[in-house]
PDB file of N, CA and C in Angstrom:
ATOM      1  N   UNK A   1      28.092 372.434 -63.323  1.00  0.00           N
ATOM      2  CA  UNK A   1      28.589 373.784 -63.505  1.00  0.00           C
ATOM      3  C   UNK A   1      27.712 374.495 -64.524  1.00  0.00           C
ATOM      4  N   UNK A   2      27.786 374.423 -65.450  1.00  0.00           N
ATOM      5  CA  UNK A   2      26.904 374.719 -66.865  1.00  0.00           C
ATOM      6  C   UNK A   2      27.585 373.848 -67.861  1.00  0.00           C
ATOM      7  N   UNK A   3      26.571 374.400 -69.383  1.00  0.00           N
ATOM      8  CA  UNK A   3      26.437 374.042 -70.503  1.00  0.00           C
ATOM      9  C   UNK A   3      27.339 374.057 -71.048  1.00  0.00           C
ATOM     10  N   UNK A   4      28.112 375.178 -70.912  1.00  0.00           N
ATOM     11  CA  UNK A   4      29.358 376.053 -72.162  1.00  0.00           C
ATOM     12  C   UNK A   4      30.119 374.667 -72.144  1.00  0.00           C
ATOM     13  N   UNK A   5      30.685 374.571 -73.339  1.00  0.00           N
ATOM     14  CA  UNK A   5      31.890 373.675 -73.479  1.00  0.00           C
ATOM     15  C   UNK A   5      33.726 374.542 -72.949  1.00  0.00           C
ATOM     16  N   UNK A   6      34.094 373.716 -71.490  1.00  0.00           N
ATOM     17  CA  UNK A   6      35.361 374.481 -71.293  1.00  0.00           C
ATOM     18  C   UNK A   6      36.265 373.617 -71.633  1.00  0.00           C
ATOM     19  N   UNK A   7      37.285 375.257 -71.893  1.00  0.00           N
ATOM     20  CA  UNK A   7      38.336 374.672 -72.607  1.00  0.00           C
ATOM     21  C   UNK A   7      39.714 373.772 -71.883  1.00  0.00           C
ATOM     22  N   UNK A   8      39.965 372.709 -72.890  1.00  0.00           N
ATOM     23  CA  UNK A   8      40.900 371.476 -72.902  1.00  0.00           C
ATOM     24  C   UNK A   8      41.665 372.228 -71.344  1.00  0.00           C
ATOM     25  N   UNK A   9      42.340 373.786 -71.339  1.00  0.00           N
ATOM     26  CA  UNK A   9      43.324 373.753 -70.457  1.00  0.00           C
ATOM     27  C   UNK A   9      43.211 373.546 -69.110  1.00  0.00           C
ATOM     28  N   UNK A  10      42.317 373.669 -68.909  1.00  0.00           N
ATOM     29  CA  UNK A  10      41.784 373.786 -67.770  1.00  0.00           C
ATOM     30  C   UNK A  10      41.458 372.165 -66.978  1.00  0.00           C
ATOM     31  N   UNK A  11      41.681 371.571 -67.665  1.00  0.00           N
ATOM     32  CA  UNK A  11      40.873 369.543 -66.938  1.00  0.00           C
ATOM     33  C   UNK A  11      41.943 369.441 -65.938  1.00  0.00           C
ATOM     34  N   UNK A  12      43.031 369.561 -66.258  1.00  0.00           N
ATOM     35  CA  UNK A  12      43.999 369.772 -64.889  1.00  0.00           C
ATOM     36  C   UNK A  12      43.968 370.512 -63.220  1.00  0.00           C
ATOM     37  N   UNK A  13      43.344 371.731 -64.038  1.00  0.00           N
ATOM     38  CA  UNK A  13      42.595 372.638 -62.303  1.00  0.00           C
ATOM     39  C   UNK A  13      41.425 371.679 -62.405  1.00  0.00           C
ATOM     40  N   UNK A  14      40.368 371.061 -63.070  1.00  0.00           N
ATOM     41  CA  UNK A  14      39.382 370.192 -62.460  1.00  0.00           C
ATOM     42  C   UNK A  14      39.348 368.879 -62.322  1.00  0.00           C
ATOM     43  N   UNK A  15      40.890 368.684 -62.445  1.00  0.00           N
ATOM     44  CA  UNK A  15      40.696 367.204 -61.869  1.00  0.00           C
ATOM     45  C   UNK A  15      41.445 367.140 -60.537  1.00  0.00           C
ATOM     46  N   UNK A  16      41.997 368.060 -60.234  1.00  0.00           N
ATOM     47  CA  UNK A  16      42.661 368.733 -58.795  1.00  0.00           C
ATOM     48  C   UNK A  16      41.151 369.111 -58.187  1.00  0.00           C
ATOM     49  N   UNK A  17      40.386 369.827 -58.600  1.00  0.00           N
ATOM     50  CA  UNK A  17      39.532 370.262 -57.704  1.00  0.00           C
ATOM     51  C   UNK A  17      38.632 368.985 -57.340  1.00  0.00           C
ATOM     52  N   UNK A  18      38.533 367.901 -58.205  1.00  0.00           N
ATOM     53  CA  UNK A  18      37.725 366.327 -58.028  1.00  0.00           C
ATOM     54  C   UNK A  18      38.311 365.983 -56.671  1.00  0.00           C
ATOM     55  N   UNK A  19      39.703 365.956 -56.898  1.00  0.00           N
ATOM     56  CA  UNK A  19      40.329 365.425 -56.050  1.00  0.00           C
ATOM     57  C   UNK A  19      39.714 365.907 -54.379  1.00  0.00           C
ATOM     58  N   UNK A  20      40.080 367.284 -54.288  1.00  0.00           N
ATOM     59  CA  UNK A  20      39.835 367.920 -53.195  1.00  0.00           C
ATOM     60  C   UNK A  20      38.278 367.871 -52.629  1.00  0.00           C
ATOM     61  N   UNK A  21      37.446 368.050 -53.555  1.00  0.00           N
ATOM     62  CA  UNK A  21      36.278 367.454 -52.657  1.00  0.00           C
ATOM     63  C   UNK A  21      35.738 365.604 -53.000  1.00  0.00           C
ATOM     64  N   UNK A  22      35.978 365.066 -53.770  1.00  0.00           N
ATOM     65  CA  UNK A  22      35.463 363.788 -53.441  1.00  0.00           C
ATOM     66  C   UNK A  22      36.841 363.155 -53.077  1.00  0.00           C
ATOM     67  N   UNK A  23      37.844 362.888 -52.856  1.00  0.00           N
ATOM     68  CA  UNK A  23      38.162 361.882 -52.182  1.00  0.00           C
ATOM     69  C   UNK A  23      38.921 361.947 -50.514  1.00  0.00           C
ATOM     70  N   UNK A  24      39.387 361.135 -50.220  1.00  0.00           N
ATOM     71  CA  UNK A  24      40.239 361.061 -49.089  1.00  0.00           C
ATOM     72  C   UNK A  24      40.432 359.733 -48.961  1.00  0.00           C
ATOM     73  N   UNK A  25      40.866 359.493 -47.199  1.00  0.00           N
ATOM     74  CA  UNK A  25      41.227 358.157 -47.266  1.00  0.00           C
ATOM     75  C   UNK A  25      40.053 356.910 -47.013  1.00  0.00           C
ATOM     76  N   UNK A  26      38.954 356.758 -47.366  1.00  0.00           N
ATOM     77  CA  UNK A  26      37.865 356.149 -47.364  1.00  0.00           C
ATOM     78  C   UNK A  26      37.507 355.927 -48.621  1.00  0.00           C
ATOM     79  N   UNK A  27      37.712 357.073 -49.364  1.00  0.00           N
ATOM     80  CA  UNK A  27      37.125 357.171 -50.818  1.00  0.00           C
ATOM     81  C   UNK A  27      37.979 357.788 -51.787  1.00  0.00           C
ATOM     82  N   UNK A  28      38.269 356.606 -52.472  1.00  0.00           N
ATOM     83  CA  UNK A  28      39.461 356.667 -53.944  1.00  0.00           C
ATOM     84  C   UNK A  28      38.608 356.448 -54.863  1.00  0.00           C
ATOM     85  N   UNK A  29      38.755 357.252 -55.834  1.00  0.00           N
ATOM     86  CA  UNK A  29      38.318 357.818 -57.218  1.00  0.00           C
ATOM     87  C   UNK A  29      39.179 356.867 -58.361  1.00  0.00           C
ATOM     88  N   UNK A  30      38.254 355.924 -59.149  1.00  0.00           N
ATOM     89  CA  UNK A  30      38.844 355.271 -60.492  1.00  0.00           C
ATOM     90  C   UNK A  30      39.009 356.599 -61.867  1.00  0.00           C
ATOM     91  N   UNK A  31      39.860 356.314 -63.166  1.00  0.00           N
ATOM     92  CA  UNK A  31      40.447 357.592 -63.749  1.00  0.00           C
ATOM     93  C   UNK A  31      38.441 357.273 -64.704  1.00  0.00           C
ATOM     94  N   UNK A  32      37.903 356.353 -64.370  1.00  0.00           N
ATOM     95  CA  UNK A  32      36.387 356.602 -64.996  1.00  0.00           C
ATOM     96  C   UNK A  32      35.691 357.574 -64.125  1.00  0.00           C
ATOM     97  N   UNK A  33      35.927 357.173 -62.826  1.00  0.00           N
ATOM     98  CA  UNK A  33      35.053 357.867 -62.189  1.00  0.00           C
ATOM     99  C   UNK A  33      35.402 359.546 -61.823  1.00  0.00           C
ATOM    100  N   UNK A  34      36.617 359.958 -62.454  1.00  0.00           N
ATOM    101  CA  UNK A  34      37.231 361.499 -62.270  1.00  0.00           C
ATOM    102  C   UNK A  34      36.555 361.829 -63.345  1.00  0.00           C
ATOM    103  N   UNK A  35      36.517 360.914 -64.522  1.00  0.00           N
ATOM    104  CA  UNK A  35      36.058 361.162 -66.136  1.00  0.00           C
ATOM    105  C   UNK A  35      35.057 361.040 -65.940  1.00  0.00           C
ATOM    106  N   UNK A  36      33.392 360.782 -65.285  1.00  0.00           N
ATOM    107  CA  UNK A  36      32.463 361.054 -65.330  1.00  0.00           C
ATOM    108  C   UNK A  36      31.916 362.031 -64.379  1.00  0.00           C
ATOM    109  N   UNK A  37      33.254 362.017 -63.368  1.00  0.00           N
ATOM    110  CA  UNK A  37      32.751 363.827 -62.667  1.00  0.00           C
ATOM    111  C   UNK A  37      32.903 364.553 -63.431  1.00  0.00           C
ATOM    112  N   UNK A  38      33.944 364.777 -64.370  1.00  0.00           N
ATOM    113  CA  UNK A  38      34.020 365.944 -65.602  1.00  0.00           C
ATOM    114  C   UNK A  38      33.205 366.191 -66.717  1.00  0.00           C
ATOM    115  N   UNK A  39      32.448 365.167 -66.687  1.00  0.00           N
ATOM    116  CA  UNK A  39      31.632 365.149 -67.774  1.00  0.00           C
ATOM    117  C   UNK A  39      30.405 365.814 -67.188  1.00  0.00           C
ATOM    118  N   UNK A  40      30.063 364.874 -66.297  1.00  0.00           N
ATOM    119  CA  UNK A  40      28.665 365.604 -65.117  1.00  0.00           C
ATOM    120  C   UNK A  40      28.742 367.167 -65.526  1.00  0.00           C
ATOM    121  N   UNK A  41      30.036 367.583 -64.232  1.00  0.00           N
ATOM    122  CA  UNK A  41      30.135 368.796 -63.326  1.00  0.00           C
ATOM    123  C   UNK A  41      30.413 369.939 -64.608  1.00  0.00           C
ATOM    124  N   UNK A  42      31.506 369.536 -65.275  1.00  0.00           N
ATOM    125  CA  UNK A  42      32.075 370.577 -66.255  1.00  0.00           C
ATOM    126  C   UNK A  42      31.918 370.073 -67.301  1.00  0.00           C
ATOM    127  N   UNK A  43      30.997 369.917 -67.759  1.00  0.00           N
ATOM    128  CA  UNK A  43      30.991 369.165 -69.235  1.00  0.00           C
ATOM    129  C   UNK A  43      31.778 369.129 -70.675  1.00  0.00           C
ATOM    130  N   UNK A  44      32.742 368.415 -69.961  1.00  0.00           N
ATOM    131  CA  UNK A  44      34.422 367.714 -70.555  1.00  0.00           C
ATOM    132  C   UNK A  44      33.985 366.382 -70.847  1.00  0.00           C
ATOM    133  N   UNK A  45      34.071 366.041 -72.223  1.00  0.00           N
ATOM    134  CA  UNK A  45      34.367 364.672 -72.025  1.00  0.00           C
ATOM    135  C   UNK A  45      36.079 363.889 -72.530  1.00  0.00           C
ATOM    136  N   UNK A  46      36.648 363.564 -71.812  1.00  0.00           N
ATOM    137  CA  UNK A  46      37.762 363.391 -71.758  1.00  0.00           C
ATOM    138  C   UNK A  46      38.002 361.565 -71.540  1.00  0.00           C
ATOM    139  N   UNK A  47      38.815 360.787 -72.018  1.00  0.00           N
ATOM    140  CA  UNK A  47      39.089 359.626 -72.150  1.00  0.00           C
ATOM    141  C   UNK A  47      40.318 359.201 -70.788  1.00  0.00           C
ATOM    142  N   UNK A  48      40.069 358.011 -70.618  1.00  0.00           N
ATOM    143  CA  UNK A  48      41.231 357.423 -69.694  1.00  0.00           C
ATOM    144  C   UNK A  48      42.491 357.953 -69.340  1.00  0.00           C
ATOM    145  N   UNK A  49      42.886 357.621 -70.450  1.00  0.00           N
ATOM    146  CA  UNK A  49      44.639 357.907 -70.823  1.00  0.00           C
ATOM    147  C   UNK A  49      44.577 359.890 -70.839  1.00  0.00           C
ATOM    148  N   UNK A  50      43.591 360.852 -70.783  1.00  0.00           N
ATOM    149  CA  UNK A  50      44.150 362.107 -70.837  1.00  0.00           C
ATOM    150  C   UNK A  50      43.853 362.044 -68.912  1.00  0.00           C
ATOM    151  N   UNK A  51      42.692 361.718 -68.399  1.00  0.00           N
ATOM    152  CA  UNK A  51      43.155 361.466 -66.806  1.00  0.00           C
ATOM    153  C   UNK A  51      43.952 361.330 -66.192  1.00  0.00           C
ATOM    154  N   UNK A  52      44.869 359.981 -66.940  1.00  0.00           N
ATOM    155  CA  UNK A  52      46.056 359.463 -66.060  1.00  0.00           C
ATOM    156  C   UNK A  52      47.280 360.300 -66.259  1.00  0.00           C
ATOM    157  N   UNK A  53      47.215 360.948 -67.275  1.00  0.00           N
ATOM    158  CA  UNK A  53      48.241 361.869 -68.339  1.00  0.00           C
ATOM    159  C   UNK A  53      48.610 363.221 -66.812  1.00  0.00           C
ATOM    160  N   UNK A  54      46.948 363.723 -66.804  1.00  0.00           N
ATOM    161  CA  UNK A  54      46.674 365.302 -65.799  1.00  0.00           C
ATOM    162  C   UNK A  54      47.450 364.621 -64.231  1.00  0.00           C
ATOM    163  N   UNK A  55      46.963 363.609 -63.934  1.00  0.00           N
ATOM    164  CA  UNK A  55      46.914 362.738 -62.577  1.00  0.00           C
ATOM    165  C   UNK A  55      48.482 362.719 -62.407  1.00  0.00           C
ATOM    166  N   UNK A  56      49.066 362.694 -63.185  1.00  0.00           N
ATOM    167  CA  UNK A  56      51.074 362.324 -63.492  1.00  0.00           C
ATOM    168  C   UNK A  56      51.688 363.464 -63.373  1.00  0.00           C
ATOM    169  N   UNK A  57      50.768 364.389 -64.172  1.00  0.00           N
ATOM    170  CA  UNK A  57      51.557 365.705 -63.998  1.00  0.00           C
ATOM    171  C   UNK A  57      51.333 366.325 -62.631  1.00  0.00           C
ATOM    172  N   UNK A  58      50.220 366.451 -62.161  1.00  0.00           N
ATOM    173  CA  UNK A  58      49.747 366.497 -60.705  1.00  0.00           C
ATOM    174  C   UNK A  58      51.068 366.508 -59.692  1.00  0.00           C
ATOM    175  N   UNK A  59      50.971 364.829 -60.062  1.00  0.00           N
ATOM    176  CA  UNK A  59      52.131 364.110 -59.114  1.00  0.00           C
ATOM    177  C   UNK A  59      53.597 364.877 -59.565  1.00  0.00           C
ATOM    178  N   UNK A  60      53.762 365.180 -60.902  1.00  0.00           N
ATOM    179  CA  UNK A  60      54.715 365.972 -61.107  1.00  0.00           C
ATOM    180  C   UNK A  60      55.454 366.716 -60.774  1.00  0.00           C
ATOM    181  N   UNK A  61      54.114 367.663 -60.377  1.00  0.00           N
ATOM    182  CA  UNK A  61      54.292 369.236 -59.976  1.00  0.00           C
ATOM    183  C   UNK A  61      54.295 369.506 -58.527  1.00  0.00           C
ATOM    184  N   UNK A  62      54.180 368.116 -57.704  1.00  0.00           N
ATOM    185  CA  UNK A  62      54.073 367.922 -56.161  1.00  0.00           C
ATOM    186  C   UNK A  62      52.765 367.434 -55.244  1.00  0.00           C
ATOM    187  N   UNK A  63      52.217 367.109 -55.821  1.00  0.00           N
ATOM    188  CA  UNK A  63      50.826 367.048 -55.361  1.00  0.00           C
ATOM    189  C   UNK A  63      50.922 365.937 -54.574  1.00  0.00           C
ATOM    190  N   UNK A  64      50.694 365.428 -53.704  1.00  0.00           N
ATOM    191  CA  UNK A  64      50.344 364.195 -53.001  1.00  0.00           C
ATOM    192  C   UNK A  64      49.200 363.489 -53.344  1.00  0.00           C
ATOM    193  N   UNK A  65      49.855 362.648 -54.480  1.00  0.00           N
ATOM    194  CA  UNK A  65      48.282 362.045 -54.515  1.00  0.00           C
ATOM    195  C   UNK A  65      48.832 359.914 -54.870  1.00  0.00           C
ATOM    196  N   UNK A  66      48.038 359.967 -53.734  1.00  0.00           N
ATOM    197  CA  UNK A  66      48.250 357.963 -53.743  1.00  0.00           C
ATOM    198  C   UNK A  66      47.693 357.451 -54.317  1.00  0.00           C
ATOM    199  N   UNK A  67      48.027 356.145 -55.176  1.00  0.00           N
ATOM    200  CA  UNK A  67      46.784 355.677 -55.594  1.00  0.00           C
ATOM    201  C   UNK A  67      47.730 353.733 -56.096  1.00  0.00           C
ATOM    202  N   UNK A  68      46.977 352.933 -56.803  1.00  0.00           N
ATOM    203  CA  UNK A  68      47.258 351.472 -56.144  1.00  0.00           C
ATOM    204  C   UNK A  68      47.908 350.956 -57.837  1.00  0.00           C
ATOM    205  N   UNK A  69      48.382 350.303 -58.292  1.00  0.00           N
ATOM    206  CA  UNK A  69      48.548 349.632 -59.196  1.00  0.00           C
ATOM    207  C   UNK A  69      47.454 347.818 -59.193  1.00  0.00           C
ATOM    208  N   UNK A  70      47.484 347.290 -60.235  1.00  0.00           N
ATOM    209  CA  UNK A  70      47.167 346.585 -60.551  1.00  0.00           C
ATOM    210  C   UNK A  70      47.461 345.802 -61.749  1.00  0.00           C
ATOM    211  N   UNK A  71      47.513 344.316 -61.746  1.00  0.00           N
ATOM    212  CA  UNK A  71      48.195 343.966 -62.978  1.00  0.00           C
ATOM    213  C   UNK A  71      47.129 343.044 -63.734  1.00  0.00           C
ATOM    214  N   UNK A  72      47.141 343.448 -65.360  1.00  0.00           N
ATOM    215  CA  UNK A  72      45.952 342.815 -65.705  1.00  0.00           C
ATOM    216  C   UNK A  72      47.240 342.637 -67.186  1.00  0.00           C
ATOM    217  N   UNK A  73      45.953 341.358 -67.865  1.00  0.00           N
ATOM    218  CA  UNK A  73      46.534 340.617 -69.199  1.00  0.00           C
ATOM    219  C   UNK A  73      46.033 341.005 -70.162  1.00  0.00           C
ATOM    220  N   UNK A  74      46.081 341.635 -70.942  1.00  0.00           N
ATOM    221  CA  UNK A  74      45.548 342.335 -72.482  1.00  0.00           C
ATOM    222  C   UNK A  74      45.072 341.148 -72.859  1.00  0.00           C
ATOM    223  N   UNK A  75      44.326 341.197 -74.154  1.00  0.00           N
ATOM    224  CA  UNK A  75      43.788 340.265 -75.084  1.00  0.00           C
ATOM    225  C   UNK A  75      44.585 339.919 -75.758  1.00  0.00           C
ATOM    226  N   UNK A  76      45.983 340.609 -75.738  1.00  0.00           N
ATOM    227  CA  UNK A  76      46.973 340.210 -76.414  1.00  0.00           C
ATOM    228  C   UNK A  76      47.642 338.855 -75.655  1.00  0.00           C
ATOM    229  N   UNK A  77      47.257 338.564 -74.563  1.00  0.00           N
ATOM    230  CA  UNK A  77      48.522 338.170 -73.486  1.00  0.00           C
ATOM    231  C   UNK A  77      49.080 338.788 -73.182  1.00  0.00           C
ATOM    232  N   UNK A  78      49.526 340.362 -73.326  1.00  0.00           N
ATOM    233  CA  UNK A  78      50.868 341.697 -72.695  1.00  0.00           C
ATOM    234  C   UNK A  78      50.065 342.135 -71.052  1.00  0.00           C
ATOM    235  N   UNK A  79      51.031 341.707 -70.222  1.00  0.00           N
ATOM    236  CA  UNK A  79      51.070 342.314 -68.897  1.00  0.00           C
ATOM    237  C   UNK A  79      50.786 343.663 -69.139  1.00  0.00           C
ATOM    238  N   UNK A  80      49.776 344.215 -68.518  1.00  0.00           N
ATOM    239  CA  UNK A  80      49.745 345.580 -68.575  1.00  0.00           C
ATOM    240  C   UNK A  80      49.306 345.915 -67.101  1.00  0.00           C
ATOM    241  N   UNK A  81      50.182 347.511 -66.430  1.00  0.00           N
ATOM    242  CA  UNK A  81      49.967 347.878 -65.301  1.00  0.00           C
ATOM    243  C   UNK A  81      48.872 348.858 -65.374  1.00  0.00           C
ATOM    244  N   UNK A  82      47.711 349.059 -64.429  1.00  0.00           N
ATOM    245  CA  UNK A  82      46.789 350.045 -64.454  1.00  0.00           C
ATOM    246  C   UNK A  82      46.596 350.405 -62.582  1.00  0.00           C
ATOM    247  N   UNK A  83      46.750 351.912 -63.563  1.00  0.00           N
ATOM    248  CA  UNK A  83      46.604 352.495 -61.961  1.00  0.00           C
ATOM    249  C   UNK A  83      45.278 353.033 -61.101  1.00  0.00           C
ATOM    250  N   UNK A  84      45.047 352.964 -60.053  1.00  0.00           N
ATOM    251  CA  UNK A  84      43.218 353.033 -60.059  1.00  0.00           C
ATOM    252  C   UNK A  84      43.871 353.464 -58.363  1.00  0.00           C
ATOM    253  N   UNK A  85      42.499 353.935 -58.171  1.00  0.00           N
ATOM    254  CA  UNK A  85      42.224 354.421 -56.741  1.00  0.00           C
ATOM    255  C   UNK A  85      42.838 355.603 -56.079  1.00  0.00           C
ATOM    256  N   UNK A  86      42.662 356.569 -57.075  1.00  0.00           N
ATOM    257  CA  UNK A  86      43.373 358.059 -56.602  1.00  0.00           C
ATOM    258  C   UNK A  86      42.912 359.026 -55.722  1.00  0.00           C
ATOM    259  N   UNK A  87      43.472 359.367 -55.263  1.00  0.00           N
ATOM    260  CA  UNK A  87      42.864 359.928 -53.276  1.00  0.00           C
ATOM    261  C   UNK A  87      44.023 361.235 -53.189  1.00  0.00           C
ATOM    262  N   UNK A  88      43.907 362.627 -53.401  1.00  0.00           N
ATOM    263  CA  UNK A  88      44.778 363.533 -52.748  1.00  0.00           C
ATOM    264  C   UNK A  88      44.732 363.388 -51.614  1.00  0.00           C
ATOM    265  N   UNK A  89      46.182 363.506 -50.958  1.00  0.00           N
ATOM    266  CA  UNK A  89      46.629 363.873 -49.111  1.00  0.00           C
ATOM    267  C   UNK A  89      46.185 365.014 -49.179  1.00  0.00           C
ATOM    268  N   UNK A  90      45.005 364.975 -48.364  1.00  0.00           N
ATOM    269  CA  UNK A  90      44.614 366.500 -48.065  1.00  0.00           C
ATOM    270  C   UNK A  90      45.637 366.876 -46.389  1.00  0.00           C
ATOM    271  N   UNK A  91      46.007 367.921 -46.489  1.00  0.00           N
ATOM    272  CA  UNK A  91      46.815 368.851 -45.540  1.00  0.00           C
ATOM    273  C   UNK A  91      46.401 368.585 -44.193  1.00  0.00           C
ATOM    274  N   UNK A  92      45.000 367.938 -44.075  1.00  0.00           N
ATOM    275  CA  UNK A  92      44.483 368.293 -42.720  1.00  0.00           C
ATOM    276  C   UNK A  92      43.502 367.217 -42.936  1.00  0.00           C
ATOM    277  N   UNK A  93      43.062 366.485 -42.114  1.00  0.00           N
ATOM    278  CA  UNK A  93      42.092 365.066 -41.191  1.00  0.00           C
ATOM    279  C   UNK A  93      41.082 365.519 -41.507  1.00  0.00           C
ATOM    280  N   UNK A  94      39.942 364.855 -41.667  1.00  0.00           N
ATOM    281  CA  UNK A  94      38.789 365.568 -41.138  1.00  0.00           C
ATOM    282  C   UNK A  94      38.311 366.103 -39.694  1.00  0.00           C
ATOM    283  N   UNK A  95      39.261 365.220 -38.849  1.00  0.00           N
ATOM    284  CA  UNK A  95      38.829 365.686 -37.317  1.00  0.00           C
ATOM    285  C   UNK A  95      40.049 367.370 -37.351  1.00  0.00           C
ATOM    286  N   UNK A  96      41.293 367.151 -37.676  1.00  0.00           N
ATOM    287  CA  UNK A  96      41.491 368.332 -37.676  1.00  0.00           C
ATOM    288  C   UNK A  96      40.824 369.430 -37.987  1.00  0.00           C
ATOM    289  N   UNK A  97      40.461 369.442 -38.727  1.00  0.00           N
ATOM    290  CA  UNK A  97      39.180 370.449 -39.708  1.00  0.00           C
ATOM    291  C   UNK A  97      38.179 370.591 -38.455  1.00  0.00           C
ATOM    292  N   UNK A  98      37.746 370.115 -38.280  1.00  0.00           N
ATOM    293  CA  UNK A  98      36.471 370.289 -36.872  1.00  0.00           C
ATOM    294  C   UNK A  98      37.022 370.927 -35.670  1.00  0.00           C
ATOM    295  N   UNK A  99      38.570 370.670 -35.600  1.00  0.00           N
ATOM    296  CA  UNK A  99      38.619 371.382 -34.122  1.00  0.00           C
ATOM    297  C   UNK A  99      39.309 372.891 -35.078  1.00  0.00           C
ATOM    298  N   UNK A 100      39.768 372.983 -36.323  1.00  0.00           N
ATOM    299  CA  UNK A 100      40.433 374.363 -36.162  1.00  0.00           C
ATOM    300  C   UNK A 100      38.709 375.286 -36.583  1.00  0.00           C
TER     301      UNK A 100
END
């Protein structure tokens, strides 16, 4: 996008817009790999936990967006759940898209 540093409010409209052009159902997006499109595209640098934070509210506010759990063991030994592989339901197929 450019240089300018944009502001914090906005990572929410660009991690919706990540959504809409890189993923679907072939290709799910890790909350690193949304966090290094933002960094790239809009130069945000933003941490894990504010991803998964935008990604929740998303889902919040209605968004269709799937994505997988996984269970991993801290260094502590504490079960911890992590969520990975986030893909918006886009409205329409890609073959739909071709015939409208």
């Amino acid at each position: 996008m450019n240089d300018l540093k944009q502001p914090k409010k906005l990572l929410i409209l660009y991690i919706l817009d990540i959504l809409r052009r890189y993923s679907d159902e072939e290709h799910r997006l890790s909350q690193k790999q949304i966090a290094d499109i933002l960094a790239r595209e809009y130069s945000m640098k933003v941490n894990r936990k504010a991803v998964k934070a935008n990604l929740l509210d998303l889902m919040d506010f209605g968004y269709e967006i799937e994505y997988s759990e996984a269970t991993r063991t801290s260094k502590a030994g504490e079960a911890e759940t992590l969520c990975t592989d986030f893909r918006l339901v886009h409205d329409f197929s890609p073959e739909e898209l071709m015939l409208l």
